[in-house]
N, C-alpha and C. Protein backbone atom coordinates (compact mmCIF):
# COMPACT_ATOMS: atom_id res chain seq x y z
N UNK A 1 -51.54 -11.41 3.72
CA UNK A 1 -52.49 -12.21 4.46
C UNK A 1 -53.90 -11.79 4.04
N UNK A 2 -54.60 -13.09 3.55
CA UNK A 2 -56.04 -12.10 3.60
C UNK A 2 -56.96 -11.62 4.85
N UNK A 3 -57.59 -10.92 4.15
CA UNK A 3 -58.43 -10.63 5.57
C UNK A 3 -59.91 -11.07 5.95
N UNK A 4 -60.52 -10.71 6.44
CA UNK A 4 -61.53 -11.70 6.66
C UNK A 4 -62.81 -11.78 6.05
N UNK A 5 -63.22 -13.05 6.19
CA UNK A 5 -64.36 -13.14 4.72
C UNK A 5 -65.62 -12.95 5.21
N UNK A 6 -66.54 -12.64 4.10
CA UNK A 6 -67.90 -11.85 4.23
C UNK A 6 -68.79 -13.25 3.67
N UNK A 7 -70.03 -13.60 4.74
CA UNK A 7 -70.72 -14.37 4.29
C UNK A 7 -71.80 -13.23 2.92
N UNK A 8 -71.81 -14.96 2.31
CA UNK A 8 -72.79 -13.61 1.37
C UNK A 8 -74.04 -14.54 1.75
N UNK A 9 -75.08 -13.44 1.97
CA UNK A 9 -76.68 -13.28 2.92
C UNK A 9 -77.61 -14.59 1.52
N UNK A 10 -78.44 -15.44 2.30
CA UNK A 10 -79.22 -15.99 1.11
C UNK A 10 -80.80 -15.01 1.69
N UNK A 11 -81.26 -14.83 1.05
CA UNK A 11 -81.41 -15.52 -0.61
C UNK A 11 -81.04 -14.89 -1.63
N UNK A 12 -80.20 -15.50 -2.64
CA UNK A 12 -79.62 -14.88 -3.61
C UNK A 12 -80.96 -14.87 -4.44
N UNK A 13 -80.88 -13.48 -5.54
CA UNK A 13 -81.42 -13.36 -6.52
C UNK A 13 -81.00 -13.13 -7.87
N UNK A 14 -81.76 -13.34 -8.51
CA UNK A 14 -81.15 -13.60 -10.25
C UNK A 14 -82.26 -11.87 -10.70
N UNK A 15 -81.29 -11.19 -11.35
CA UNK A 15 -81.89 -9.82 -12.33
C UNK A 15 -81.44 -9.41 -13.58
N UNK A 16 -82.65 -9.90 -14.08
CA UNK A 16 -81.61 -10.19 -15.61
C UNK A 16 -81.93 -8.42 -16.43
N UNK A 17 -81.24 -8.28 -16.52
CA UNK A 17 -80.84 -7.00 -18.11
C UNK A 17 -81.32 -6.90 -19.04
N UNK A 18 -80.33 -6.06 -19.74
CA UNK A 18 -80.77 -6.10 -21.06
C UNK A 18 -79.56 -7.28 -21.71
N UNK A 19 -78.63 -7.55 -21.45
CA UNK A 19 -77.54 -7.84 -22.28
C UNK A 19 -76.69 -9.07 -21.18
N UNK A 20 -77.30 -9.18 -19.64
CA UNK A 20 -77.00 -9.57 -18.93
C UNK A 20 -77.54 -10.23 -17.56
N UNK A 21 -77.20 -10.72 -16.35
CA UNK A 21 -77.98 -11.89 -15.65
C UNK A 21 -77.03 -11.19 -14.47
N UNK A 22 -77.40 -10.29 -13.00
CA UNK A 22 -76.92 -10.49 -11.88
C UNK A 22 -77.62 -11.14 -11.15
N UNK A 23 -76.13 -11.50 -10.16
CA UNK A 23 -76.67 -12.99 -9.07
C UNK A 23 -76.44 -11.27 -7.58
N UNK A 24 -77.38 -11.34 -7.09
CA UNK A 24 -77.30 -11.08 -6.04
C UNK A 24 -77.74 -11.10 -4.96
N UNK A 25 -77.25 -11.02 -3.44
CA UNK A 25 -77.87 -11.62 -2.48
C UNK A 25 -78.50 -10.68 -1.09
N UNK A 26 -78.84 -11.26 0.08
CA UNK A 26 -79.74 -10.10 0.50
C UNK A 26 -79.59 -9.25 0.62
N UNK A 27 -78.05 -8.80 0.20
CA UNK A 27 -77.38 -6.78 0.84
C UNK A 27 -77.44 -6.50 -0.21
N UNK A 28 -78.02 -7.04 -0.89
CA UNK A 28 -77.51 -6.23 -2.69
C UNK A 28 -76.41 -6.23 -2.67
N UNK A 29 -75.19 -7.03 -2.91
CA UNK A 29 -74.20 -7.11 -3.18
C UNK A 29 -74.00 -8.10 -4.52
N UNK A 30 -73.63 -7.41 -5.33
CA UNK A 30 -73.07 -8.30 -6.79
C UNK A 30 -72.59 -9.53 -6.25
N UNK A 31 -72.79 -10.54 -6.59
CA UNK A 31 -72.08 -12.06 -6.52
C UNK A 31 -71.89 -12.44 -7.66
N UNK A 32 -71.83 -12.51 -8.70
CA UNK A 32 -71.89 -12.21 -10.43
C UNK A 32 -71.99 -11.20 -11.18
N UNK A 33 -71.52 -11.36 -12.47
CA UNK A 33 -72.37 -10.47 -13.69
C UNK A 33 -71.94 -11.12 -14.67
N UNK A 34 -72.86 -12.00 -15.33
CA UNK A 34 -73.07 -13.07 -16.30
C UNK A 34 -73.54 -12.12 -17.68
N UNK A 35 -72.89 -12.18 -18.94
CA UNK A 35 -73.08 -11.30 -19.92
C UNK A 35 -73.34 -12.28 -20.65
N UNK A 36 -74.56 -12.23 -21.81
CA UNK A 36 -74.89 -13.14 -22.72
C UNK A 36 -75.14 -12.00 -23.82
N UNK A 37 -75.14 -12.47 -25.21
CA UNK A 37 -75.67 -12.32 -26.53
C UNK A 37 -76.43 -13.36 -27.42
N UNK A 38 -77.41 -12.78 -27.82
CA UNK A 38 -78.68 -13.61 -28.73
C UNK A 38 -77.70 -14.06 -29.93
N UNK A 39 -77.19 -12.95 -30.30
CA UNK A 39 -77.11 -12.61 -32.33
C UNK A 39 -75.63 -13.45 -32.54
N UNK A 40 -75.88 -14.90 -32.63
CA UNK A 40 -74.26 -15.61 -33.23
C UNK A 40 -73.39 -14.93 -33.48
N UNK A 41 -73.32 -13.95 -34.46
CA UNK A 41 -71.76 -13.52 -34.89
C UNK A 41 -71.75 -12.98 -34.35
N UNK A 42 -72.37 -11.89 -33.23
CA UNK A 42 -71.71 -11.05 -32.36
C UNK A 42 -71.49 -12.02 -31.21
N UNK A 43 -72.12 -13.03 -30.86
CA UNK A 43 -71.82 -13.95 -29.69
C UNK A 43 -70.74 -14.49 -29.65
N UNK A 44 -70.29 -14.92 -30.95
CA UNK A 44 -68.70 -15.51 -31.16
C UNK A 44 -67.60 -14.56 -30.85
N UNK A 45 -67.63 -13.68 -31.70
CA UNK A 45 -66.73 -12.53 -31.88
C UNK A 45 -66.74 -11.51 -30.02
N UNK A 46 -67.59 -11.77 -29.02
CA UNK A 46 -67.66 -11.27 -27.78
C UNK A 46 -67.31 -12.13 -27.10
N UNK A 47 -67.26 -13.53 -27.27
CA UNK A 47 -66.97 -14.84 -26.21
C UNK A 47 -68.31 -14.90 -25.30
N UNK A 48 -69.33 -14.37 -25.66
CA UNK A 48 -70.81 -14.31 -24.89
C UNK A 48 -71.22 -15.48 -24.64
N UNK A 49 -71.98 -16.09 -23.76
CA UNK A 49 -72.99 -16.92 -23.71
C UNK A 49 -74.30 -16.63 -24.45
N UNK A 50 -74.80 -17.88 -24.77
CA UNK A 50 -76.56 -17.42 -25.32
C UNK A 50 -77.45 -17.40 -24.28
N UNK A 51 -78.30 -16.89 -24.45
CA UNK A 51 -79.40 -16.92 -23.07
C UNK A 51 -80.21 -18.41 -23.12
């Protein structure tokens, strides 16, 4: 059974990285972690997004 669910707080915020994009919201709680790469052949070969 699950158990019971956690609103997640707005306002979410976006903090982007070096290599990456978290979504998180007012508790600081991770709601994402979005990983991107610039450099094509490493973007292919990682399954990355581009920024």
């Amino acid at each position: 059974m699950p158990g019971p669910t956690k609103p997640f707080l707005q306002p979410w915020t976006l903090v982007e990285h070096d290599e990456s994009f978290a979504v998180v919201d007012a508790s600081n709680t991770a709601l994402a972690l979005i990983h991107f790469e610039e450099e094509p052949g490493r973007r292919s070969s990682m399954r990355r997004l581009s920024r």
